[in-house]
N, C-alpha and C. Protein backbone atom coordinates (compact mmCIF):
# COMPACT_ATOMS: atom_id res chain seq x y z
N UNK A 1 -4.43 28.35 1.86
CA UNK A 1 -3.41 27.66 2.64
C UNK A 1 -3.72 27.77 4.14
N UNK A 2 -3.86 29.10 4.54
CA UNK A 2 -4.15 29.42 5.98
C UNK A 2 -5.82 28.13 6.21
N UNK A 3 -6.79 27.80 5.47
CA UNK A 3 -7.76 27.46 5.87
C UNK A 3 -7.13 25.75 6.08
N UNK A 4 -6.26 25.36 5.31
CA UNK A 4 -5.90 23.94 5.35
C UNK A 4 -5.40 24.13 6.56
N UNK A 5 -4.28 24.85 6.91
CA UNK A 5 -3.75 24.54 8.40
C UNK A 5 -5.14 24.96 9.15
N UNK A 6 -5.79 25.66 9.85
CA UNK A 6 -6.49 25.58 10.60
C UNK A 6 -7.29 24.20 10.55
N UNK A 7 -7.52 23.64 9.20
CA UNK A 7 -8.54 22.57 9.12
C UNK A 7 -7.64 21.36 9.95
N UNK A 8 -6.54 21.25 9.56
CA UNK A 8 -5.56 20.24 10.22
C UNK A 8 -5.25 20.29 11.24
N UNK A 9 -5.14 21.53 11.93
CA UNK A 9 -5.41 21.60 13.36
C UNK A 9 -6.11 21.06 14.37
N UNK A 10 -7.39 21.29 13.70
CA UNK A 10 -8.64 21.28 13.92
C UNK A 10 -8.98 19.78 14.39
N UNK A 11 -8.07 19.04 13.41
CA UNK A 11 -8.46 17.10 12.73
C UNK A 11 -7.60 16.68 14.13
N UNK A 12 -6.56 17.06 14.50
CA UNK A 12 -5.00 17.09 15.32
C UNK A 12 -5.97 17.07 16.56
N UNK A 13 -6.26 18.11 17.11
CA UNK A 13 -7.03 18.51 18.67
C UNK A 13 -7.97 17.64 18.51
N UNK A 14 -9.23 17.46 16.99
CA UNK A 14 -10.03 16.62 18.25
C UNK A 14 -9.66 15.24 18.04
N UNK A 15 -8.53 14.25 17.17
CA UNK A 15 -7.85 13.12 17.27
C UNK A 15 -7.14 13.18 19.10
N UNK A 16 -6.90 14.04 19.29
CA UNK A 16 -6.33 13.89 20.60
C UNK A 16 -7.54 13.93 22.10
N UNK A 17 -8.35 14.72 21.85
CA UNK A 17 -9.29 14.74 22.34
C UNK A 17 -10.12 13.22 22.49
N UNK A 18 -10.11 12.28 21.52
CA UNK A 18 -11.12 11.16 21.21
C UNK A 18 -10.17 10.01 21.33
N UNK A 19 -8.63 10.02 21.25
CA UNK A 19 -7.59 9.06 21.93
C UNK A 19 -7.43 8.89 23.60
N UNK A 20 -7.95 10.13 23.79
CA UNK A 20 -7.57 10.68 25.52
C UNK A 20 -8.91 9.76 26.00
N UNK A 21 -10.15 9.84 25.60
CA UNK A 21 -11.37 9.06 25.87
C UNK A 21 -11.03 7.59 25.88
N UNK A 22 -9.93 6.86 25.08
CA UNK A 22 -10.03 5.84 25.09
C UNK A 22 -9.22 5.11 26.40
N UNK A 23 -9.52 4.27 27.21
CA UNK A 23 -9.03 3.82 28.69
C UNK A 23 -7.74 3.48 28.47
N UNK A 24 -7.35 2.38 27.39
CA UNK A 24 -5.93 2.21 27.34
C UNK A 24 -5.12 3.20 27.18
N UNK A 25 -5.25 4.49 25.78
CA UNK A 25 -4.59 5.56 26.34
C UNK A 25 -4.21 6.36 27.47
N UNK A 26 -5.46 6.62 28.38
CA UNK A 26 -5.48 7.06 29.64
C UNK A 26 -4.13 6.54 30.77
N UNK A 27 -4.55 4.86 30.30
CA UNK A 27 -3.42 4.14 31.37
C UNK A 27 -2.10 4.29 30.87
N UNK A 28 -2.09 5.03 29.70
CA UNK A 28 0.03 5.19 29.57
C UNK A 28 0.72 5.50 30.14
N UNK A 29 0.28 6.67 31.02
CA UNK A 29 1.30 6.82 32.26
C UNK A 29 1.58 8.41 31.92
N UNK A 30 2.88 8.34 31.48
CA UNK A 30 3.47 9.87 31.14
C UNK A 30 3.09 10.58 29.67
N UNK A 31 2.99 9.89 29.43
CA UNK A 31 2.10 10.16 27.95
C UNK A 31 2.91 10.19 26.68
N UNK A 32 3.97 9.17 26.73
CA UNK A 32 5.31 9.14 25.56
C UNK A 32 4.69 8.43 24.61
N UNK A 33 4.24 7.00 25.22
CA UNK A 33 3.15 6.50 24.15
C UNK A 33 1.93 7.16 23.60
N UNK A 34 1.55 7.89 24.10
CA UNK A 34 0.37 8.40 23.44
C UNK A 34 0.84 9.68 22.16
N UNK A 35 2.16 10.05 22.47
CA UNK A 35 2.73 11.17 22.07
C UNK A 35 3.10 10.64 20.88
N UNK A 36 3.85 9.37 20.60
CA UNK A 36 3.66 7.86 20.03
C UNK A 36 2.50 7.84 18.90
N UNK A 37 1.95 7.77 19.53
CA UNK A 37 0.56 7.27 18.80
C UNK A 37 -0.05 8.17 18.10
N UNK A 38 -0.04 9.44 18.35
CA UNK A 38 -0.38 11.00 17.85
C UNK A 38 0.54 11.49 16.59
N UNK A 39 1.30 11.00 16.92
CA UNK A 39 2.88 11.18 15.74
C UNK A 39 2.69 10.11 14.84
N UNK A 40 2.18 8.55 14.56
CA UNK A 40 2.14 8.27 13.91
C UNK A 40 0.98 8.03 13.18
N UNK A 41 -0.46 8.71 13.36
CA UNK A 41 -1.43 9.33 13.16
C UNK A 41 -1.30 10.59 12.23
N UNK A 42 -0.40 11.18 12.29
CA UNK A 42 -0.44 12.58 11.92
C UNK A 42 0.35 12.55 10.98
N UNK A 43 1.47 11.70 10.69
CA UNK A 43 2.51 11.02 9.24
C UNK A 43 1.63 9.66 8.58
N UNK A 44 1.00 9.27 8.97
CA UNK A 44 0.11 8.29 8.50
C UNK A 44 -0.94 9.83 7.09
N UNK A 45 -1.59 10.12 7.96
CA UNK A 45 -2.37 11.52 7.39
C UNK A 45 -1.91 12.16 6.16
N UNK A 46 -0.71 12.74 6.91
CA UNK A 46 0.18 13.41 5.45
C UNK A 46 0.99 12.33 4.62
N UNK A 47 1.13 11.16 4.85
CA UNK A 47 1.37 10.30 3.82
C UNK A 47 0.45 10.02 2.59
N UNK A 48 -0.51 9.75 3.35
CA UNK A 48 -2.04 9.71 2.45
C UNK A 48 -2.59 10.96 1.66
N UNK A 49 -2.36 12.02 2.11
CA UNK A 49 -2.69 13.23 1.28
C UNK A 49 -1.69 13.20 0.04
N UNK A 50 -0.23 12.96 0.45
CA UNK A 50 1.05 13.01 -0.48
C UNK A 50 0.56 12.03 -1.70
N UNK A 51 -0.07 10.61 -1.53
CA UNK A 51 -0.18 9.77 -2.31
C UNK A 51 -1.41 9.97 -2.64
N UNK A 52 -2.34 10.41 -2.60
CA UNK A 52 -3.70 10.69 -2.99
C UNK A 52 -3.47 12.14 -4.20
N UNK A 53 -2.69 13.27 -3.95
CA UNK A 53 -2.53 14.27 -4.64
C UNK A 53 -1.58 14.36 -5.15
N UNK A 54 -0.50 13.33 -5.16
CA UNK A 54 1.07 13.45 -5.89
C UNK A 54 0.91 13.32 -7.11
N UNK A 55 1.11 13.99 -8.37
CA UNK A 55 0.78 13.82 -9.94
C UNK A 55 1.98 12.93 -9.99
N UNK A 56 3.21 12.99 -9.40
CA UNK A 56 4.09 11.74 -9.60
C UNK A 56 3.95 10.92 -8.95
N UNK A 57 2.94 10.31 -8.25
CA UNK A 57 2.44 9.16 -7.70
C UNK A 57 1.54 8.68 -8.96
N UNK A 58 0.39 9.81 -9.18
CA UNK A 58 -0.02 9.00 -10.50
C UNK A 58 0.19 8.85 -11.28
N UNK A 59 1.64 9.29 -11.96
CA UNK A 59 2.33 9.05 -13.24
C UNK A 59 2.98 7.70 -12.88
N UNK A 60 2.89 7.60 -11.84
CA UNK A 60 3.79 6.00 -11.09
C UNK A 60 3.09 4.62 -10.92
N UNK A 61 2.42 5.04 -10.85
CA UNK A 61 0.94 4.01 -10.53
C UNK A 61 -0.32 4.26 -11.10
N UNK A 62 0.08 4.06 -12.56
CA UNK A 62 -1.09 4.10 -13.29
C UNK A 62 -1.69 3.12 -13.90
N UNK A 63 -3.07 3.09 -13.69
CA UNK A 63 -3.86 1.46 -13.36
C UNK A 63 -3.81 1.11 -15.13
């Protein structure tokens, strides 16, 4: 468990790190949008893990 959070950490800092590089981010100003954009990055993420490993996702959607 401890290695998943560090790994997600890990994914978190350098997603922010490689958004900050991009110019339009830069120009947001106070950084609400980018704060924005980081937040729905990071529920995007754990959505996809939820539906990739949910056994009641695949009892739900079975091809």
């Amino acid at each position: 468990m401890a290695v998943t959070v560090s790994v997600l950490l890990w994914v978190i800092k350098s997603l922010c790190k490689i958004l900050y590089q991009i110019p339009l981010a830069r120009e947001l100003g106070n950084g609400d949008s980018l704060k924005g954009i980081i937040r729905s990055v990071f529920t995007c993420a754990i959505w996809t893990a939820y539906l990739l490993k949910s056994e009641r996702v695949h009892n739900t959607f079975v091809k």
